[in-house]
Protein backbone atom coordinates (compact mmCIF):
# COMPACT_ATOMS: atom_id res chain seq x y z
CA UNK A 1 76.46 91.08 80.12
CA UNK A 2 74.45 94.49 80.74
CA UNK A 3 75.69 97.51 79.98
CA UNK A 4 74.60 100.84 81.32
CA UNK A 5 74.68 104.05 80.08
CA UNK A 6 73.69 107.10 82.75
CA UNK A 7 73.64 110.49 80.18
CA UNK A 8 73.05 112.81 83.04
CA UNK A 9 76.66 111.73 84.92
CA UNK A 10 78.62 110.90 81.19
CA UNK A 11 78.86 106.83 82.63
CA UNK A 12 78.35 103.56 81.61
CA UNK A 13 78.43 100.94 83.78
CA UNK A 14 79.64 97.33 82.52
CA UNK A 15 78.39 94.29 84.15
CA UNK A 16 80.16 91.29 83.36
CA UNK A 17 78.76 88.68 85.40
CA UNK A 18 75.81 87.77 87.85
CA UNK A 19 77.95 88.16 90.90
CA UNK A 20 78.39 90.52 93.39
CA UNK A 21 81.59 92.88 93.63
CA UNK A 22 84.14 92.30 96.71
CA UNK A 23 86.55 94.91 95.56
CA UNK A 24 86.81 98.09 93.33
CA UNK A 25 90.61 99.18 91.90
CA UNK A 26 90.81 102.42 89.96
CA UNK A 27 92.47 102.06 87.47
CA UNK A 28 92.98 105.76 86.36
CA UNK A 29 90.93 108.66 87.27
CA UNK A 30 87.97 107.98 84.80
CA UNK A 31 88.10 104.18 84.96
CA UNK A 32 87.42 101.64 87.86
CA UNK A 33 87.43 97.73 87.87
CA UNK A 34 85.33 95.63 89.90
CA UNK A 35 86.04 91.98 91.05
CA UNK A 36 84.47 89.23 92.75
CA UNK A 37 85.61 87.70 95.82
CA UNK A 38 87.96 85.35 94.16
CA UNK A 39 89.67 88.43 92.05
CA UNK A 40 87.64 87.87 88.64
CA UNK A 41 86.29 90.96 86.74
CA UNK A 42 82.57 91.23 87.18
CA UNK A 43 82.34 95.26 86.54
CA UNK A 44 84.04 97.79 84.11
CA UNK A 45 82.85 101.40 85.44
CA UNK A 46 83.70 104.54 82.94
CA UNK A 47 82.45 107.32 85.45
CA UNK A 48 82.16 110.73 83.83
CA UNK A 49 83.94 111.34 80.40
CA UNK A 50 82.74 108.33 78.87
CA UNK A 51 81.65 109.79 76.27
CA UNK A 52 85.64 110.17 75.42
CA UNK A 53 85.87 106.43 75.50
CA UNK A 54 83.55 105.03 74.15
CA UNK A 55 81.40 106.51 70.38
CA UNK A 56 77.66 105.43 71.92
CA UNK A 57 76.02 106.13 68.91
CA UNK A 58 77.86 103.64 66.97
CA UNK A 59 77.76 101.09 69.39
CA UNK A 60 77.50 97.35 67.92
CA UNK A 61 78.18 93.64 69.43
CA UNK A 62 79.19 90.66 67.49
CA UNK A 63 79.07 87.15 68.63
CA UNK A 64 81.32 84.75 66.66
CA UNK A 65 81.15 81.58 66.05
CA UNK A 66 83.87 79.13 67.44
């Protein structure tokens, strides 16, 4: 997973997985999904306002253990 965050447009960019996008569905006016060819998320795209979503400066990831 890589996550991108462009300051000068307010986006971040979510990659999900090493394959390329087939389709993009908007999902509301600030938020877009992207999927693969077989309809499985590859892409979350926040495109302006994300700084209303999501609090960068506290960002953290956890891995747990199964």
């Amino acid at each position: 997973m890589k996550i991108t965050h462009y300051p000068e447009t307010d986006s971040i960019y979510i990659d999900l997985a090493n394959r390329p996008s087939a389709e993009t569905r908007e999902v509301n006016t600030d938020l877009n999904i992207d999927l693969d060819a077989e309809g499985k998320l590859v892409g979350i795209d926040i495109h302006g306002n994300a700084s209303q979503y999501v609090d960068l400066s506290s960002f953290h990831i956890e891995t747990l253990e199964t």
